[in-house]
Protein backbone atom coordinates (compact mmCIF):
# COMPACT_ATOMS: atom_id res chain seq x y z
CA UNK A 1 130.75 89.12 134.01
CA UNK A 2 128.85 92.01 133.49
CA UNK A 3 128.80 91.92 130.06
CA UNK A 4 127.25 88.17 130.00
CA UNK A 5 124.45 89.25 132.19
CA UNK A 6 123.72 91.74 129.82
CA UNK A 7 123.58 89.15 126.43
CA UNK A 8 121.51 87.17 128.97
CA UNK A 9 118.97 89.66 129.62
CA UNK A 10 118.52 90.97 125.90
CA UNK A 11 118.09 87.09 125.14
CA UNK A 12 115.35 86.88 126.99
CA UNK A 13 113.92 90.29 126.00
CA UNK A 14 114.11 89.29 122.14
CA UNK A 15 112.21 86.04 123.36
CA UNK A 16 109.62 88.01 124.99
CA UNK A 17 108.80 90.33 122.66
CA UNK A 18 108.23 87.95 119.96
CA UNK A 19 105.57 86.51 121.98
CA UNK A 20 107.79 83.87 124.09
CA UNK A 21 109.01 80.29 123.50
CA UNK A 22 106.07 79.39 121.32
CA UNK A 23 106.46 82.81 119.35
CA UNK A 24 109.92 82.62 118.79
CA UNK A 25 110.16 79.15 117.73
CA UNK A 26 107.72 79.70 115.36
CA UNK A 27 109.53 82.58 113.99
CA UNK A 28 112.44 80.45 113.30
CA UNK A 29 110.01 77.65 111.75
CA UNK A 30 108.76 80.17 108.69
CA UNK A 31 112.35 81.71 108.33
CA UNK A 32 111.58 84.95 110.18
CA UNK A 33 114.73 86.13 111.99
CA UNK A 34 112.95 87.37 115.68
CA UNK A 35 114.40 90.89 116.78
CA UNK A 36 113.05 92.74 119.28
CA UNK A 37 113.11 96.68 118.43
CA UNK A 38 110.56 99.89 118.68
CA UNK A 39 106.89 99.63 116.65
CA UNK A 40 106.94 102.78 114.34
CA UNK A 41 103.82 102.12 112.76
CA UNK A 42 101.46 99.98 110.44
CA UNK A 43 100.19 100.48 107.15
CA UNK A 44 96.39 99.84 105.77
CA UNK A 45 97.51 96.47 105.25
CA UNK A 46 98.18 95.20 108.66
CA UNK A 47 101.55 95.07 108.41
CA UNK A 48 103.88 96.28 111.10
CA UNK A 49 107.17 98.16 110.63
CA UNK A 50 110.48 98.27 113.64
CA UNK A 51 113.58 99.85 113.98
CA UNK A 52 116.14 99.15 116.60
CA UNK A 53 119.21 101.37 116.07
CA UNK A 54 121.43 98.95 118.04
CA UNK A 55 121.28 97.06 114.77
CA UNK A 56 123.59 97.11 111.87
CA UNK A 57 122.32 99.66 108.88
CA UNK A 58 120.82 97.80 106.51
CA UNK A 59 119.26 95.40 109.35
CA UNK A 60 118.15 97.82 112.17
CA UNK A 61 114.46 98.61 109.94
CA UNK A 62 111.53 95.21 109.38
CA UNK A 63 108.23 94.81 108.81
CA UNK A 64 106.49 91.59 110.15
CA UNK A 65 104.00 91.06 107.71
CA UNK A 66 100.23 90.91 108.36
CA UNK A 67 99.57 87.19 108.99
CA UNK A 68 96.20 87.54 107.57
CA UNK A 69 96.29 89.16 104.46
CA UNK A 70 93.69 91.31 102.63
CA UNK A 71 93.74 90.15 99.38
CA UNK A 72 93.18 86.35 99.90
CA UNK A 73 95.28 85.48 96.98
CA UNK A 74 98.24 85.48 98.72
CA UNK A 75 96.84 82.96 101.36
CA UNK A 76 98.59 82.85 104.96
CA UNK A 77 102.16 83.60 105.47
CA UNK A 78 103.37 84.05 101.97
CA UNK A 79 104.94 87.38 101.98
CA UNK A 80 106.85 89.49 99.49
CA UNK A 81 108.09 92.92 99.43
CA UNK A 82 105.58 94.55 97.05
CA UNK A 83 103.20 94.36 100.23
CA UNK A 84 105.19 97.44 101.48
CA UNK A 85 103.44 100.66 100.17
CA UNK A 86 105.76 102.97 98.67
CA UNK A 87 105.62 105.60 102.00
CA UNK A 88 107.06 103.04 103.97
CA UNK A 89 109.36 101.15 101.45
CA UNK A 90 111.32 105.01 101.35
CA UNK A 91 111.57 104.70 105.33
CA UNK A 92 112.80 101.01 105.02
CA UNK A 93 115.30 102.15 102.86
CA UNK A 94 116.57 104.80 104.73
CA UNK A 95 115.77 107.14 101.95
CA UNK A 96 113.89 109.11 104.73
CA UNK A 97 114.45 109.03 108.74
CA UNK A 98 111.05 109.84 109.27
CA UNK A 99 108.09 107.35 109.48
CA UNK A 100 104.79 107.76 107.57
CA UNK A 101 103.19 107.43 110.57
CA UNK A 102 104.83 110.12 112.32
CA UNK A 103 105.42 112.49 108.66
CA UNK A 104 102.96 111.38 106.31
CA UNK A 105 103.24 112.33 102.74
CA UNK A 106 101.17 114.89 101.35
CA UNK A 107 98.59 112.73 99.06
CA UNK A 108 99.04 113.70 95.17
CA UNK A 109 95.83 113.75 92.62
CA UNK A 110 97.80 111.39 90.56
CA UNK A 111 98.61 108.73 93.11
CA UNK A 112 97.01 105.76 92.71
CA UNK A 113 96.08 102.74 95.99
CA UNK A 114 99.05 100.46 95.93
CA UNK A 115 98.74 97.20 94.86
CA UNK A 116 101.21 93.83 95.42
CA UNK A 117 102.59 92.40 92.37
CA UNK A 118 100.94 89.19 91.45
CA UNK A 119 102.91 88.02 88.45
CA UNK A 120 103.98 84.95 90.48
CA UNK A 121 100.61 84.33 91.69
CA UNK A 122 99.01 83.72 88.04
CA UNK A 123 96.69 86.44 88.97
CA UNK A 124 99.09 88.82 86.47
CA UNK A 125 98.01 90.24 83.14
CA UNK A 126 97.88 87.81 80.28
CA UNK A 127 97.54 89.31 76.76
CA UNK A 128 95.46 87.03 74.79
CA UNK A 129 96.85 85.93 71.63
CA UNK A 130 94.50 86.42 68.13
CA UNK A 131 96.74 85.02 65.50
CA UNK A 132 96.27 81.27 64.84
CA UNK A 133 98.60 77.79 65.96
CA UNK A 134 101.58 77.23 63.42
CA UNK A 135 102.15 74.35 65.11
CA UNK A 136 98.78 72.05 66.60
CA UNK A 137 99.43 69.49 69.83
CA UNK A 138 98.35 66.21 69.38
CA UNK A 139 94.84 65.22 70.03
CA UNK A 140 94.29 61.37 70.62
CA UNK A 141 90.16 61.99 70.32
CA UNK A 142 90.33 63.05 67.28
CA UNK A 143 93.36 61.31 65.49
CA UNK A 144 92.68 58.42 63.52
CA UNK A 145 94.78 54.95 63.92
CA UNK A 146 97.74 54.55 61.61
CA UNK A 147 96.27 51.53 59.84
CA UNK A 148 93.25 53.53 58.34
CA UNK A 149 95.16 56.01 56.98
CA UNK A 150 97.65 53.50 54.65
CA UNK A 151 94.39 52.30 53.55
């Protein structure tokens, strides 16, 4: 009996710390699994980063994404994993147990601001091509009807 009490009460916990009924639902709506765990940090991005050790491995580290991005490309809630900075990509991966935000890393001359990825965004890099068409589409403007041309 004790144990169902227990399931109860981290029910509701997970429900209120994703910002209640509303929240959660919502959650669920964009495909966002709602956990409840401890805030580690954010990044310059907005976006914050959990861990709940009750969790399996892989599973007990997320980031909820900034909801308002910075780079208005990406619009609101579309999300992708080159949003992480690298710092906190190593803690997500558990290739560190320490958070930036608690150990930052010492700052390099050769590092450079991270970026996202925006080949799916058509905002990628596009060389431009200076050799000529082999093959030309079809222009109706300009082509002439098939009867004045068996003239």
């Amino acid at each position: 009996m004790a144990e169902g009490k227990n399931l109860v009460s981290k029910f509701f916990n997970v429900i209120k710390h994703n910002g209640g009924v509303t929240g959660t639902f919502l959650k669920y709506c964009r495909g966002i699994e709602p956990k409840q765990g401890t805030l580690m940090g954010e990044d310059q991005f907005g976006n914050k980063y959990f861990e709940n050790k009750n969790y399996f491995m892989a599973r007990n580290r997320w980031v909820e994404f900034n909801p308002k991005p910075s780079d208005p490309a990406y619009g609101y809630f579309h999300f992708d994993a080159s949003q992480i900075p690298p710092d906190w990509h190593r803690w997500m991966h558990h290739m560190t147990d320490q958070a930036p935000s608690e150990h930052p890393l010492p700052k390099q001359k050769f590092h450079m601001p991270h970026q996202p990825n925006y080949s799916g965004l058509n905002r990628s890099y596009t060389p431009f091509s200076t050799t000529t068409k082999k093959i030309h589409e079809w222009d109706p403007t300009t082509a002439t009807s098939g009867s004045e041309t068996n003239k």
